[in-house]
Protein backbone atom coordinates (compact mmCIF):
# COMPACT_ATOMS: atom_id res chain seq x y z
CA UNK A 1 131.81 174.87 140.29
CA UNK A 2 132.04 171.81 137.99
CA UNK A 3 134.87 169.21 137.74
CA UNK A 4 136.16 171.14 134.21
CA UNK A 5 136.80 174.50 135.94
CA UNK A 6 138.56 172.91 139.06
CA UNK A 7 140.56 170.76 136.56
CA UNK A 8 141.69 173.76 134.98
CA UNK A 9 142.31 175.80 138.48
CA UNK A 10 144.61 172.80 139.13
CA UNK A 11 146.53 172.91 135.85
CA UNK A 12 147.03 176.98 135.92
CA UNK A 13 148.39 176.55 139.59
CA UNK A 14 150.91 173.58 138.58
CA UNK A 15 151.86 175.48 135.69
CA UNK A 16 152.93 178.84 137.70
CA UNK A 17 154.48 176.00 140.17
CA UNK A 18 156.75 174.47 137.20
CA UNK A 19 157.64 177.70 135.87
CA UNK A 20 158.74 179.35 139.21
CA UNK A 21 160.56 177.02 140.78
CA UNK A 22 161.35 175.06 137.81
CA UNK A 23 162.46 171.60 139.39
CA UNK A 24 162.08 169.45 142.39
CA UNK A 25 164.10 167.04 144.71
CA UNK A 26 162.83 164.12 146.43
CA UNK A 27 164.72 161.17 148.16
CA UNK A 28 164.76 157.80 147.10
CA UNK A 29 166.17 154.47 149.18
CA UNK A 30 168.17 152.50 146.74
CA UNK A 31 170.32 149.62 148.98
CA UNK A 32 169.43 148.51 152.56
CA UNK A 33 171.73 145.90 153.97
CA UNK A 34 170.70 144.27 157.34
CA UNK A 35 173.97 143.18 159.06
CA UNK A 36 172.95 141.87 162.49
CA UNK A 37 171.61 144.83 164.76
CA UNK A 38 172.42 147.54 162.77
CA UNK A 39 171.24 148.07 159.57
CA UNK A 40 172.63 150.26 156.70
CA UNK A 41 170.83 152.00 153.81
CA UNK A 42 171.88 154.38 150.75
CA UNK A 43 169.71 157.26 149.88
CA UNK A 44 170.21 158.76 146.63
CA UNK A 45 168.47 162.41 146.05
CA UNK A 46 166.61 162.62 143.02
CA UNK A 47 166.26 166.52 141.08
CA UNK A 48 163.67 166.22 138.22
CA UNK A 49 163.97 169.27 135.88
CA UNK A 50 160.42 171.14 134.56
CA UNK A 51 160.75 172.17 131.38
CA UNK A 52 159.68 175.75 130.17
CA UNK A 53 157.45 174.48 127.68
CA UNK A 54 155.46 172.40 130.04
CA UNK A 55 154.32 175.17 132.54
CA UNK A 56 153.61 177.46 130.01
CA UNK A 57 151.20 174.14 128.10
CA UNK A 58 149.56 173.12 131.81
CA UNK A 59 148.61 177.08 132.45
CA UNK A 60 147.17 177.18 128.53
CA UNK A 61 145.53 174.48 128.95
CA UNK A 62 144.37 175.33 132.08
CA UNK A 63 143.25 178.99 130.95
CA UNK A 64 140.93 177.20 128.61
CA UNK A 65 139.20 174.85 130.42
CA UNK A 66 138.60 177.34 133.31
CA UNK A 67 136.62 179.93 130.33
CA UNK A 68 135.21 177.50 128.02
CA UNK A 69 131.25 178.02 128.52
CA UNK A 70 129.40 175.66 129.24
CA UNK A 71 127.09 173.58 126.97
CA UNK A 72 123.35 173.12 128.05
CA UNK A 73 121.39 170.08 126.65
CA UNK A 74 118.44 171.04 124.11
CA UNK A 75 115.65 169.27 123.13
CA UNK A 76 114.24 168.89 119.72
CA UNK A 77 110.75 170.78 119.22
CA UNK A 78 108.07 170.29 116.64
CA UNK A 79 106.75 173.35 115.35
CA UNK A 80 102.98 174.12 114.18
CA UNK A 81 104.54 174.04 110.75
CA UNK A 82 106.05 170.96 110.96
CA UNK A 83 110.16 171.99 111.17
CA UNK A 84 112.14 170.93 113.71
CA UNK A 85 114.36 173.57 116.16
CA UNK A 86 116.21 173.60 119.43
CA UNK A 87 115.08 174.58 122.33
CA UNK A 88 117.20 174.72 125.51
CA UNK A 89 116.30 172.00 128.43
CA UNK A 90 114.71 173.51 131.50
CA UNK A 91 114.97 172.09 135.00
CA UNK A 92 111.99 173.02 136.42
CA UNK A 93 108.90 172.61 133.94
CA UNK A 94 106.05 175.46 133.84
CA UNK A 95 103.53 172.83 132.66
CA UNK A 96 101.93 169.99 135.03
CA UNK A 97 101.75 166.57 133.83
CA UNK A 98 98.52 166.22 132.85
CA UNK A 99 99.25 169.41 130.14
CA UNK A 100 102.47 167.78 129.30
CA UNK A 101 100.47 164.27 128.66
CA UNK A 102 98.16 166.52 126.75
CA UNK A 103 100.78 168.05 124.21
CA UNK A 104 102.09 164.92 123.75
CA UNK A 105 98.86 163.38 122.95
CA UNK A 106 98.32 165.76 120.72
CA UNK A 107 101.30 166.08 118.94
CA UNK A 108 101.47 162.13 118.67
CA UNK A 109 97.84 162.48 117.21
CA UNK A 110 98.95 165.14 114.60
CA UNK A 111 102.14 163.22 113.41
CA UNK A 112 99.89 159.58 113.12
CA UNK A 113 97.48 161.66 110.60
CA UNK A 114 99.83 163.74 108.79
CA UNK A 115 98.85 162.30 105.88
CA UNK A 116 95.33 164.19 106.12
CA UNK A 117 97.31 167.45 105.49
CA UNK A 118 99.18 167.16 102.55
């Protein structure tokens, strides 16, 4: 699993989050005084609202990048005729290096003396 699809596993799940419970609390220290051995602090509770509109965006969003497909890389290929086309990127080549060095050879041989054909 790439880093897009957990992205979007992690927006779809805070989105269903924000739209279920629709806030949160959390507690914050705002004064401490220190009056000889005993010491005195404030805490103040905090309640951020989610809004509607933000769930339903983060699981959207989410939705999306979790069944986008994925792009492969291509390579540009020289046909015998002389176009151009895409062909997708292998991992694992089905040629050994010495017929790769070969085609390339040739091909780099073919496009020096292009002229010859016209």
């Amino acid at each position: 699993m790439n880093v897009v699809k957990i992205i979007g596993i992690v927006l779809i799940v805070a989105g269903v989050l924000g739209l279920v419970y629709g806030q949160f609390t959390y507690t914050k220290d705002t004064h401490t005084v220190d009056l000889g051995g005993a010491e005195i602090s404030v805490k103040e509770k905090e309640t951020v609202q989610i809004p509607i509109w933000a769930g339903v965006i983060s699981i959207a969003v989410g939705c999306v990048l979790l069944f986008i497909p994925r792009r492969r890389a291509s390579r540009l290929e020289l046909t015998a005729d002389g176009t151009h086309r895409n062909r997708p990127l292998s991992i694992t080549s089905h040629h050994s290096t010495s017929q790769s060095l070969k085609s390339y050879t040739s091909l780099k041989g073919l496009l020096r003396n292009r002229h010859h054909f016209k």
